[in-house]
PDB file of N, CA and C in Angstrom:
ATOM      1  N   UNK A   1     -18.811  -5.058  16.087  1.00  0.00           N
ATOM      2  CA  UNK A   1     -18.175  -3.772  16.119  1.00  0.00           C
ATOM      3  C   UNK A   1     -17.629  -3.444  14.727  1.00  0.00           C
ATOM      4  N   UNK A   2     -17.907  -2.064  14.045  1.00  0.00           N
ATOM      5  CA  UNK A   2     -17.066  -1.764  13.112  1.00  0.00           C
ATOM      6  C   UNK A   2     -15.789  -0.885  12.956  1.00  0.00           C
ATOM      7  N   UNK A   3     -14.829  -1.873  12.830  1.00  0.00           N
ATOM      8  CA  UNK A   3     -13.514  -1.339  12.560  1.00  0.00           C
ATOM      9  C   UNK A   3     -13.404  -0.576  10.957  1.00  0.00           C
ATOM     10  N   UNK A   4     -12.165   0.216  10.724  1.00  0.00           N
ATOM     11  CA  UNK A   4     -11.764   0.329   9.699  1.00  0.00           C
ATOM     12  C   UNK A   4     -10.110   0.252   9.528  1.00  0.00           C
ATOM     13  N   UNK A   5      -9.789  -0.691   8.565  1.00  0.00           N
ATOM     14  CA  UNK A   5      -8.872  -1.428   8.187  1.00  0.00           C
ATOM     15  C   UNK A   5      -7.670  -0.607   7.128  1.00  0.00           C
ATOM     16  N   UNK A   6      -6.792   0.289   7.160  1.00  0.00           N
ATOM     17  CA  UNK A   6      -6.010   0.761   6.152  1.00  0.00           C
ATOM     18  C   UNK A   6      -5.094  -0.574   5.578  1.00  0.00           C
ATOM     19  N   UNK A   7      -4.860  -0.121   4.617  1.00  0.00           N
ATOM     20  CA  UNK A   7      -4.240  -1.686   3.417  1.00  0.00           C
ATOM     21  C   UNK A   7      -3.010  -0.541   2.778  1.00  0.00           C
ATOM     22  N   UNK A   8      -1.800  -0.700   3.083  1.00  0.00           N
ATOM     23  CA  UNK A   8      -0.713   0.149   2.052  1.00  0.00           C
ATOM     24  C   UNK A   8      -0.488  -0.768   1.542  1.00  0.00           C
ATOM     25  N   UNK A   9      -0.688  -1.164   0.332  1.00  0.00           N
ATOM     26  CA  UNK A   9       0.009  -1.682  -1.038  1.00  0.00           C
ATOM     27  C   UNK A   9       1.031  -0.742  -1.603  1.00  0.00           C
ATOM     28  N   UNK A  10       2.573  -1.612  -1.585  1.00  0.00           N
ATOM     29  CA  UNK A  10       4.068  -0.988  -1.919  1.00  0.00           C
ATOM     30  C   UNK A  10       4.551  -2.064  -2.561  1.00  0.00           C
ATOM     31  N   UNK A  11       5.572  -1.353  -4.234  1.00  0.00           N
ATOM     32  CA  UNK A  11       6.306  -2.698  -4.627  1.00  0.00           C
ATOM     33  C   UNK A  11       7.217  -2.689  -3.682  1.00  0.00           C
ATOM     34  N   UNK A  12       7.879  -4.173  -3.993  1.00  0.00           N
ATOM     35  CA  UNK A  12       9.158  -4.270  -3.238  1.00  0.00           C
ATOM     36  C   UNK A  12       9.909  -3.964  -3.581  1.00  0.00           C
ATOM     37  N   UNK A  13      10.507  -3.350  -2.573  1.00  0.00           N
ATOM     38  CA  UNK A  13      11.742  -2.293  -2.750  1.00  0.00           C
ATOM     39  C   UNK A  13      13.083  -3.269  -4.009  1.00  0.00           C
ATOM     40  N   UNK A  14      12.952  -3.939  -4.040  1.00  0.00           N
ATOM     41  CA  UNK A  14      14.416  -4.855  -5.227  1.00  0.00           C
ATOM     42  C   UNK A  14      13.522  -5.105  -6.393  1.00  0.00           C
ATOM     43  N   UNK A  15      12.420  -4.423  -6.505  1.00  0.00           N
ATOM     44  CA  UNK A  15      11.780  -4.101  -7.964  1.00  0.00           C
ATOM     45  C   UNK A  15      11.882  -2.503  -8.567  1.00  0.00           C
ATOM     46  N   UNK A  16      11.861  -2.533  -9.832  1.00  0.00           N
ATOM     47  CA  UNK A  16      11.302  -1.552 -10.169  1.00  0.00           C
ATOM     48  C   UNK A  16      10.119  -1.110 -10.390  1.00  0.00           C
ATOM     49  N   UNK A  17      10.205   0.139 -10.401  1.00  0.00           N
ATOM     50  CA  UNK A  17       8.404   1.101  -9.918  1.00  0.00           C
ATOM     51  C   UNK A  17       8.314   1.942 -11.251  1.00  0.00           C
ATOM     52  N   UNK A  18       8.358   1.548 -12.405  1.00  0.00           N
ATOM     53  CA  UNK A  18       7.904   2.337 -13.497  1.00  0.00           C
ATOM     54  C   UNK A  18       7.094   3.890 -12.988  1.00  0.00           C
ATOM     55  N   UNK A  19       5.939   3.311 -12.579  1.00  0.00           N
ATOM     56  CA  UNK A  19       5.214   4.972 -12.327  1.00  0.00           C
ATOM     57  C   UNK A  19       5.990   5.553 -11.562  1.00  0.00           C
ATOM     58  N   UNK A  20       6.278   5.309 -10.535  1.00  0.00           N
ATOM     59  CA  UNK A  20       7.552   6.274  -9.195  1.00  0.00           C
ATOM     60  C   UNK A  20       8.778   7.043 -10.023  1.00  0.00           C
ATOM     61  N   UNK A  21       9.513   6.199 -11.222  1.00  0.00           N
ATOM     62  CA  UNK A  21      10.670   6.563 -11.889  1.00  0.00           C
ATOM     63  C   UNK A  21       9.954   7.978 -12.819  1.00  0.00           C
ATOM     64  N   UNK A  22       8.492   7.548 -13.462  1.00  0.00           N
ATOM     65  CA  UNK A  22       8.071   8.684 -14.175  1.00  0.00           C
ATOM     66  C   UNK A  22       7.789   9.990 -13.129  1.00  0.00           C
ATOM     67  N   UNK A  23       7.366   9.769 -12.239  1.00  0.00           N
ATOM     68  CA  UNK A  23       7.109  10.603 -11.298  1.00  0.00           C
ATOM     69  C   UNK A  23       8.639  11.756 -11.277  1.00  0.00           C
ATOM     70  N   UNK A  24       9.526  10.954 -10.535  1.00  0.00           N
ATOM     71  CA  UNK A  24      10.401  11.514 -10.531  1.00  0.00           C
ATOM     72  C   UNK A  24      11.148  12.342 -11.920  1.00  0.00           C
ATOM     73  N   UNK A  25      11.242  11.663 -13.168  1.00  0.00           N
ATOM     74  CA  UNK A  25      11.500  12.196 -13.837  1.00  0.00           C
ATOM     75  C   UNK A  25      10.762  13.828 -13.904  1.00  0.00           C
ATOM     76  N   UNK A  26       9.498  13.814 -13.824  1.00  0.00           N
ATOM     77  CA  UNK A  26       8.277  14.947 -14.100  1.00  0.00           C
ATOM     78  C   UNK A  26       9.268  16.106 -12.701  1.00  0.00           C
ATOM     79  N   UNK A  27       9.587  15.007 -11.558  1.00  0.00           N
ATOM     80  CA  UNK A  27       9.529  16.064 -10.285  1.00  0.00           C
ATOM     81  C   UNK A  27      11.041  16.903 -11.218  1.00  0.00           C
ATOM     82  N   UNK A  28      11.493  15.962 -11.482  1.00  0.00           N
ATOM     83  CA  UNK A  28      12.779  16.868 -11.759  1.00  0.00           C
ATOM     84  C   UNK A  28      13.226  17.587 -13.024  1.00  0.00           C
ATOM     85  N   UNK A  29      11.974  17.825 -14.133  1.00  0.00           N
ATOM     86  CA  UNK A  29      11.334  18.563 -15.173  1.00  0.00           C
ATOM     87  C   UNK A  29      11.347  19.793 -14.670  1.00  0.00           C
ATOM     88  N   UNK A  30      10.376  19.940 -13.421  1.00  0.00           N
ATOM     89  CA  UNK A  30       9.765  20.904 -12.787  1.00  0.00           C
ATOM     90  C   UNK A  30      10.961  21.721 -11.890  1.00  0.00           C
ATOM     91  N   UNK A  31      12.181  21.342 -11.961  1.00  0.00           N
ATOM     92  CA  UNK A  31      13.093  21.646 -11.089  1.00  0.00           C
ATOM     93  C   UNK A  31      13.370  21.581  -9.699  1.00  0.00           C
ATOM     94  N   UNK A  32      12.103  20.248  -9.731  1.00  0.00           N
ATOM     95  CA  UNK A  32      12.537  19.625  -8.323  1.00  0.00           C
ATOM     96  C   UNK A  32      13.644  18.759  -8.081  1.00  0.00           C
ATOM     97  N   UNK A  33      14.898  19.003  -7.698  1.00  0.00           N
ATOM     98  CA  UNK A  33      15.698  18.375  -7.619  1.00  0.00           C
ATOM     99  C   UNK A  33      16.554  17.294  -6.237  1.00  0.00           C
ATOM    100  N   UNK A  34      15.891  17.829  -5.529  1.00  0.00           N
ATOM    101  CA  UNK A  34      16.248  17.115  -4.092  1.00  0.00           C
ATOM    102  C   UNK A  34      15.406  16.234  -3.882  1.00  0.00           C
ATOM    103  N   UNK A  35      14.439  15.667  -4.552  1.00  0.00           N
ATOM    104  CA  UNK A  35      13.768  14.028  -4.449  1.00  0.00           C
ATOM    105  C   UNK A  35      14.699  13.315  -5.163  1.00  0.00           C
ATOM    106  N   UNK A  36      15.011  11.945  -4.128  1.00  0.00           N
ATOM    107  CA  UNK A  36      16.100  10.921  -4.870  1.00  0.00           C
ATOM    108  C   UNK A  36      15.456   9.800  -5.093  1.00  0.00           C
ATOM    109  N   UNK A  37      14.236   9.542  -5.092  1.00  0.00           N
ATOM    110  CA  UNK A  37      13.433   8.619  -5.501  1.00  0.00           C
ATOM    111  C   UNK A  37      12.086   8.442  -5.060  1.00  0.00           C
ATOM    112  N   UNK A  38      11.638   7.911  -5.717  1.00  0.00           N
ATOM    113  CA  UNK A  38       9.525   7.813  -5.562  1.00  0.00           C
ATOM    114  C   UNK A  38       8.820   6.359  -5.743  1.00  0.00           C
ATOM    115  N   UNK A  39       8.283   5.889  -4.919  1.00  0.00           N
ATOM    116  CA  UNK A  39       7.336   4.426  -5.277  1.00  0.00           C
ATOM    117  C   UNK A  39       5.997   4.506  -5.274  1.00  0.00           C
ATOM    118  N   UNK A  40       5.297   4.690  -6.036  1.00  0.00           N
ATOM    119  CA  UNK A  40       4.266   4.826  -6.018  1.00  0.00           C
ATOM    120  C   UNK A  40       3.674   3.437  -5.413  1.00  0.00           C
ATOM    121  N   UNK A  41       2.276   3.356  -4.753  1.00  0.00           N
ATOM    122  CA  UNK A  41       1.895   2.394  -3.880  1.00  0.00           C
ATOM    123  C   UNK A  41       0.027   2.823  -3.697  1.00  0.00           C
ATOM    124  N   UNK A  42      -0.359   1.904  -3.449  1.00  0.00           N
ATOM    125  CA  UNK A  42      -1.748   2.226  -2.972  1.00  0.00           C
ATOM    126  C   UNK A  42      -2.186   2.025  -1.830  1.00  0.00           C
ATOM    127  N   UNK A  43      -3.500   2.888  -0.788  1.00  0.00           N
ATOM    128  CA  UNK A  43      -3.930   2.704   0.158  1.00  0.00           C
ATOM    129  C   UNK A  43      -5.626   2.120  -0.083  1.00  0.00           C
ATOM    130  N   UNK A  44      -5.473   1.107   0.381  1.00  0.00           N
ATOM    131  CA  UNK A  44      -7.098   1.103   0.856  1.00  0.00           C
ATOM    132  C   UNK A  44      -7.873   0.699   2.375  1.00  0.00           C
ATOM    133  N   UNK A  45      -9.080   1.756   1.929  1.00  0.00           N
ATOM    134  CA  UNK A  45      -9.722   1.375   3.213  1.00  0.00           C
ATOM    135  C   UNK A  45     -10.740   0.640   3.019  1.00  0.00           C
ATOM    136  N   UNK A  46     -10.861  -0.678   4.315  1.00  0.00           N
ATOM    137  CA  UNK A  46     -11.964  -1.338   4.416  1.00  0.00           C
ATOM    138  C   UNK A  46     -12.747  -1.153   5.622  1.00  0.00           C
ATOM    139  N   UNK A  47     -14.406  -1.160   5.498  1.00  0.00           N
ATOM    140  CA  UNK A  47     -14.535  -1.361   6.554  1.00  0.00           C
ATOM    141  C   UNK A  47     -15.625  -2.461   7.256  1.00  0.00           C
ATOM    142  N   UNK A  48     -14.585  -3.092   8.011  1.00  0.00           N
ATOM    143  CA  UNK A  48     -14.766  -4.714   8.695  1.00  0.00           C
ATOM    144  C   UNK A  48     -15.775  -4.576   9.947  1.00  0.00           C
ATOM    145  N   UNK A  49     -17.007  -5.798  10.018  1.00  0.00           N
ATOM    146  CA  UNK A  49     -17.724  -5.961  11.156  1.00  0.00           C
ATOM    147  C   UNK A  49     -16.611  -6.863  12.018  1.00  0.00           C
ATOM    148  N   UNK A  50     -16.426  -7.138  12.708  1.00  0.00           N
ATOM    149  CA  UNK A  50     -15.801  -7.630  13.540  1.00  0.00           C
ATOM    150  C   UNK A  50     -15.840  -7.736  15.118  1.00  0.00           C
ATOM    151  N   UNK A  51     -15.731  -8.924  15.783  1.00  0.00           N
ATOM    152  CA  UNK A  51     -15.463  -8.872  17.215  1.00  0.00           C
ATOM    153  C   UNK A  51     -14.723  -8.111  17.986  1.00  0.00           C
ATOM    154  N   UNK A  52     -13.243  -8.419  17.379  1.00  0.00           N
ATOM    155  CA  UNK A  52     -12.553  -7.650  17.773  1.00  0.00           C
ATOM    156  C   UNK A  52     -11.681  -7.038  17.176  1.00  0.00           C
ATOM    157  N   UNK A  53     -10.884  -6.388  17.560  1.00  0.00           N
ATOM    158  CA  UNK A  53      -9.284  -6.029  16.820  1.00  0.00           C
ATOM    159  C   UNK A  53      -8.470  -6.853  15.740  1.00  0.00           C
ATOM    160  N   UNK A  54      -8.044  -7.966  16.442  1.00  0.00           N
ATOM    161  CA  UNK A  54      -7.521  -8.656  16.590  1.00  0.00           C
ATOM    162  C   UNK A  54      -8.484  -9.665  15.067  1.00  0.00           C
ATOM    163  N   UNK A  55      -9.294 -10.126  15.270  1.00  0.00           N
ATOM    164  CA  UNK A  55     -10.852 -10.313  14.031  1.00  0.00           C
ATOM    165  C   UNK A  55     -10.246 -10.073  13.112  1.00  0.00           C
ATOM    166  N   UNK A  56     -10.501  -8.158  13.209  1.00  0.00           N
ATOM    167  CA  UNK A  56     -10.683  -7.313  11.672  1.00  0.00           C
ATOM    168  C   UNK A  56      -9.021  -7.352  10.803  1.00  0.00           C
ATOM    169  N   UNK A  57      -8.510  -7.465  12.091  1.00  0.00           N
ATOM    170  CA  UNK A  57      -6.858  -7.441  11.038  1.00  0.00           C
ATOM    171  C   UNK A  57      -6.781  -8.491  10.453  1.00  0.00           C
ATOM    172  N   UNK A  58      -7.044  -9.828  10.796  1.00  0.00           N
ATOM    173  CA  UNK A  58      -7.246 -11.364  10.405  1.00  0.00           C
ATOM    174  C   UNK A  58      -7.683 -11.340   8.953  1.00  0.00           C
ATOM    175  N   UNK A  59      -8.979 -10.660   9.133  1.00  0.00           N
ATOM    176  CA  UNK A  59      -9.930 -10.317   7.523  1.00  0.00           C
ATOM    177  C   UNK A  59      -9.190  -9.027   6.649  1.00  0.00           C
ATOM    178  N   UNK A  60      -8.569  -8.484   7.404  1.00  0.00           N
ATOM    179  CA  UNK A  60      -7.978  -7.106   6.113  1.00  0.00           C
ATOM    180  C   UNK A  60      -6.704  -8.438   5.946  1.00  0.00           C
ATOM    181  N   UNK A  61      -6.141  -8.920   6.724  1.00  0.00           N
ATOM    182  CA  UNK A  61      -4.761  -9.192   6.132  1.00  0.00           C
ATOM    183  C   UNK A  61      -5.278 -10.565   5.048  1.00  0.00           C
ATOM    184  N   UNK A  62      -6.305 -11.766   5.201  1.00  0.00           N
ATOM    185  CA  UNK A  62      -6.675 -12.107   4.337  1.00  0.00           C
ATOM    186  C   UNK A  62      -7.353 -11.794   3.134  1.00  0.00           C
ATOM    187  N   UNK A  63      -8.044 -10.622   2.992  1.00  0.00           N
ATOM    188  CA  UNK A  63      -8.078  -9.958   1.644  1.00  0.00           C
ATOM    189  C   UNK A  63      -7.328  -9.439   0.776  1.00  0.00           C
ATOM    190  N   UNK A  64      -6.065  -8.536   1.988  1.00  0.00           N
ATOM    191  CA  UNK A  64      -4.888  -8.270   1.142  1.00  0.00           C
ATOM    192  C   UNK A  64      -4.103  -9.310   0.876  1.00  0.00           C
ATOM    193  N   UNK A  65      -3.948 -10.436   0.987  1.00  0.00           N
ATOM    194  CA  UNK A  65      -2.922 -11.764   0.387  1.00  0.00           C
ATOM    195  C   UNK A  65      -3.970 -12.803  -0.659  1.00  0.00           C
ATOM    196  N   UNK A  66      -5.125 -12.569  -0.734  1.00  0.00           N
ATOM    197  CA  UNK A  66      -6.078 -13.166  -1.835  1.00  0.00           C
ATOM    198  C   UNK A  66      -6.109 -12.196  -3.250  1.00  0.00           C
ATOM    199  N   UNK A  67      -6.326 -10.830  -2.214  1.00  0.00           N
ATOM    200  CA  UNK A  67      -6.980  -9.868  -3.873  1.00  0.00           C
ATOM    201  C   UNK A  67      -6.313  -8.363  -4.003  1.00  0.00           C
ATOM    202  N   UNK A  68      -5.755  -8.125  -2.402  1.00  0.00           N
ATOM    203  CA  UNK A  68      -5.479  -6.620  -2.534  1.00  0.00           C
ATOM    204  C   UNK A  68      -3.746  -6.620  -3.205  1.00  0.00           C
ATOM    205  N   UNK A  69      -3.137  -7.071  -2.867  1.00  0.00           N
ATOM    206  CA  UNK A  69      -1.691  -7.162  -3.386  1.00  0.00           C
ATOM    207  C   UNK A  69      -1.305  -8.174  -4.242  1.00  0.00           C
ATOM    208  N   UNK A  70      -0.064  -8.310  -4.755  1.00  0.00           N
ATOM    209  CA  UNK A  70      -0.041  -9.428  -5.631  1.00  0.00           C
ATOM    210  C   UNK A  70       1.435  -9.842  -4.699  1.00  0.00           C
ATOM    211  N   UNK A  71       1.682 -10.503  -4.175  1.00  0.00           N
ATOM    212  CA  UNK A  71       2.866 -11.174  -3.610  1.00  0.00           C
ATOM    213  C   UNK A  71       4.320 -11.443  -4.635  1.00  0.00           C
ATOM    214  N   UNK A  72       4.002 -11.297  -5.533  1.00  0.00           N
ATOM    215  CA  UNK A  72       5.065 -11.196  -6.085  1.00  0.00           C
ATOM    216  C   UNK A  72       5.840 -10.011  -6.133  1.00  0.00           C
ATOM    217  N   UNK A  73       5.255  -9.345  -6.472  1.00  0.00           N
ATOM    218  CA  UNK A  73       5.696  -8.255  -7.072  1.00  0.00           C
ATOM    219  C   UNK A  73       5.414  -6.531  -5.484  1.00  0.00           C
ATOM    220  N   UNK A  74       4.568  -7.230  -4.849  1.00  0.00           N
ATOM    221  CA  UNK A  74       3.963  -6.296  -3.924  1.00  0.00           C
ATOM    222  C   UNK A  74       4.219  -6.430  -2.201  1.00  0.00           C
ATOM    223  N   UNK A  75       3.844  -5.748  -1.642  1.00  0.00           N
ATOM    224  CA  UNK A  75       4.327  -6.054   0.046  1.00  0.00           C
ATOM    225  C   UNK A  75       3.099  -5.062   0.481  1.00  0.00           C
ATOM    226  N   UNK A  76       2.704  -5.374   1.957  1.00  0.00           N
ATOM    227  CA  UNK A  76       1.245  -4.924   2.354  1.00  0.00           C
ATOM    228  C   UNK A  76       1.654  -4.502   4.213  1.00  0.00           C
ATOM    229  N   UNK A  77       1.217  -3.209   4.153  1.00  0.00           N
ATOM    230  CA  UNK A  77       0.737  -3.397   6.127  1.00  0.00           C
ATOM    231  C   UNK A  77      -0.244  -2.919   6.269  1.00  0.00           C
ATOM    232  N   UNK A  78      -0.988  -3.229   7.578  1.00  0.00           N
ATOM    233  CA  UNK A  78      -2.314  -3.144   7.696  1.00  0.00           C
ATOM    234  C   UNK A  78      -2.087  -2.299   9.435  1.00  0.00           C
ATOM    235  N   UNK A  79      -3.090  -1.539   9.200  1.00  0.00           N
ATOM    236  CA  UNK A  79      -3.489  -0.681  10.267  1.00  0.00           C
ATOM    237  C   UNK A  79      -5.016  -0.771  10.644  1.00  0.00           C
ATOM    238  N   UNK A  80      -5.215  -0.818  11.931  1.00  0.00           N
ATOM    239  CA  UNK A  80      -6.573  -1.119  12.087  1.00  0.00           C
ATOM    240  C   UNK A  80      -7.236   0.027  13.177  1.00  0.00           C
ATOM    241  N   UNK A  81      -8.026   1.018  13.299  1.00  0.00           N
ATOM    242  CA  UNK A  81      -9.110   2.243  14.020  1.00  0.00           C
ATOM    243  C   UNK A  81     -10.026   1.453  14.316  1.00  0.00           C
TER     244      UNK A  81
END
């Protein structure tokens, strides 16, 4: 069966987010002023052959702790369709 696997890659929140801080700076250039902060983060989609459900999250969550995130610095959830 083919699933497809969403991957949110987010720093952790007790880091700083360089791009999110520039972001914000720009939002509040523009006179956006009611954003109180921004983290920028990435999504990816995979998509897994798998048995089951249960399978494909197994394989997204082992790709994201080998190659998709970096554990140090990063935190991951996985959604699976």
């Amino acid at each position: 069966m083919l699933f497809t696997a969403q991957v949110k890659v987010m720093p952790l929140k007790d880091l700083l987010d360089p791009q999110g801080k520039a972001v914000l700076g720009g939002l509040e250039n523009l006179g956006v002023t009611s954003v109180s902060d921004v983290r920028i983060g990435k999504n990816i989609d995979l998509q897994i052959e798998a048995a089951t459900k249960e399978e494909a999250i197994e394989i997204a969550s082992v790709a994201a702790k080998k190659l998709l995130a970096n554990p140090v610095m990063e935190m991951f959830e996985i959604t699976v369709n």
